[in-house]
Protein backbone atom coordinates (compact mmCIF):
# COMPACT_ATOMS: atom_id res chain seq x y z
CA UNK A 1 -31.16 27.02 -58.75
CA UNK A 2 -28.80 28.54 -60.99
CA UNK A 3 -25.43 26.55 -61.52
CA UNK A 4 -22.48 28.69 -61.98
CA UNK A 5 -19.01 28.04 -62.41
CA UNK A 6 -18.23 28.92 -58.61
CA UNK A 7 -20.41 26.39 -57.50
CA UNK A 8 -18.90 23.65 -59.86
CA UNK A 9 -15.62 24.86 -58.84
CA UNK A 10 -16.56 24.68 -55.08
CA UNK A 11 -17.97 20.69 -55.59
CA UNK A 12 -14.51 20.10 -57.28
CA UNK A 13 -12.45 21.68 -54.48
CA UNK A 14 -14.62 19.76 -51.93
CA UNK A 15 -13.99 16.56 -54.07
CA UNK A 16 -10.20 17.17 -53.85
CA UNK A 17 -10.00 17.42 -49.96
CA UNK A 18 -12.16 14.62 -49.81
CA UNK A 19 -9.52 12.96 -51.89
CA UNK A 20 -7.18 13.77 -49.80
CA UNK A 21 -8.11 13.04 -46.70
CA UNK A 22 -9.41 9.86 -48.01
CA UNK A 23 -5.58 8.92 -49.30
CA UNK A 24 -4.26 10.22 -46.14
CA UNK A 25 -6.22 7.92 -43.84
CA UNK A 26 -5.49 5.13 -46.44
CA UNK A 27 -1.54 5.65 -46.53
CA UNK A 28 -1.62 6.34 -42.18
CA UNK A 29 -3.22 3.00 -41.58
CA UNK A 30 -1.08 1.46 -44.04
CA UNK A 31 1.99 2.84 -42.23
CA UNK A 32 0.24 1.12 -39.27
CA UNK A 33 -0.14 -2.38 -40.49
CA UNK A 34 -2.68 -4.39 -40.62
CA UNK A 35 -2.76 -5.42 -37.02
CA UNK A 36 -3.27 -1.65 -35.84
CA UNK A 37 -5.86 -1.43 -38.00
CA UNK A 38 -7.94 -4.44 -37.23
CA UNK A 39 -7.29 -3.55 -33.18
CA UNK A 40 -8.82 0.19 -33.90
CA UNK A 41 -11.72 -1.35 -35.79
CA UNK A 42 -12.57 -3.79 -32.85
CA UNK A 43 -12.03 -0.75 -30.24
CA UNK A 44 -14.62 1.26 -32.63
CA UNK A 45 -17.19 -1.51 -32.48
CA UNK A 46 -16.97 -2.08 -28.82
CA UNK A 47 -17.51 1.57 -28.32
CA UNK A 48 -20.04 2.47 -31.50
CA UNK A 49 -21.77 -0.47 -33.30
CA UNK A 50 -22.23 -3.14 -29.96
CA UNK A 51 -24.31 -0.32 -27.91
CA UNK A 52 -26.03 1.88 -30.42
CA UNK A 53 -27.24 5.10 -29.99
CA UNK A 54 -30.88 5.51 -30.48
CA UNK A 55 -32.62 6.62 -33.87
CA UNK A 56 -33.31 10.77 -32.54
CA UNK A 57 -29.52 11.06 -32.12
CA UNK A 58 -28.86 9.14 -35.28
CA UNK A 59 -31.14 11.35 -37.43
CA UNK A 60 -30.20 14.63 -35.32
CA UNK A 61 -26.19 14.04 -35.86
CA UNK A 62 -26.85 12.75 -39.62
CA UNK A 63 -29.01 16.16 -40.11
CA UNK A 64 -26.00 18.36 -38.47
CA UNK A 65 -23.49 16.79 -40.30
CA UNK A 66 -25.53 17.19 -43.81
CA UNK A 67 -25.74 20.97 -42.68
CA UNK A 68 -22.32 21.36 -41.91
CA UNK A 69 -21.28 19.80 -45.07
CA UNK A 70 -23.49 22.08 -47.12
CA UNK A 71 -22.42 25.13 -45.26
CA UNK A 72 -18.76 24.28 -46.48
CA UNK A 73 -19.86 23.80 -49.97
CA UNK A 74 -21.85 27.31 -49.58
CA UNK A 75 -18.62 29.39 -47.99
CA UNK A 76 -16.36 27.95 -50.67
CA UNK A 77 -18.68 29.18 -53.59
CA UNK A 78 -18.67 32.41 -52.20
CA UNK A 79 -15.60 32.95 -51.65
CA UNK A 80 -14.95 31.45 -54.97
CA UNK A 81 -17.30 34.30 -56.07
CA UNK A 82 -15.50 36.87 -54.38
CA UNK A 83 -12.30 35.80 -55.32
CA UNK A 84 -13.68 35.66 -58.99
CA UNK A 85 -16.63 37.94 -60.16
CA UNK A 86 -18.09 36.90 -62.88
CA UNK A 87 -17.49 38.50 -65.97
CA UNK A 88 -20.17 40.98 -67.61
CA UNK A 89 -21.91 39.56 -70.64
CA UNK A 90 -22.25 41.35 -73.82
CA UNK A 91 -26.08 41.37 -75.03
């Protein structure tokens, strides 16, 4: 696989909404207090980690996700590429 500077671009733009959704969530619940936060993380464990779901849909989601994920990584670089051509080298 050929790396080109649209697909190092389109891991760097994925980085910084990562990053930014990451800080988002961070400065919400801080907004919140701590007390929110600790009441939504004992709601989530009642509801996800106390019943689990069984390994097939654990697997399946975790193989969806990984899809989706790489799908946006693959639409950014083209577009990127689109946006961008590269330029013609001289030989």
């Amino acid at each position: 696989m050929k790396l080109s500077v649209h697909r190092v671009a389109a891991a760097f733009v994925m980085g910084l909404l990562f990053g930014s959704y990451n800080h988002h969530m961070y400065m919400s619940w801080n907004r919140r207090g701590k007390d929110a936060f600790i009441s939504h993380q004992l709601q989530r464990f009642d509801t996800h980690m106390a019943q689990p779901h069984s390994l097939i849909f654990t697997v399946a989601s975790g193989i969806i996700g990984a899809a989706v994920i790489f799908a946006f990584y693959e639409l950014i670089a083209i577009l990127l590429s689109r946006l961008f051509p590269p330029q013609p080298t001289a030989h």
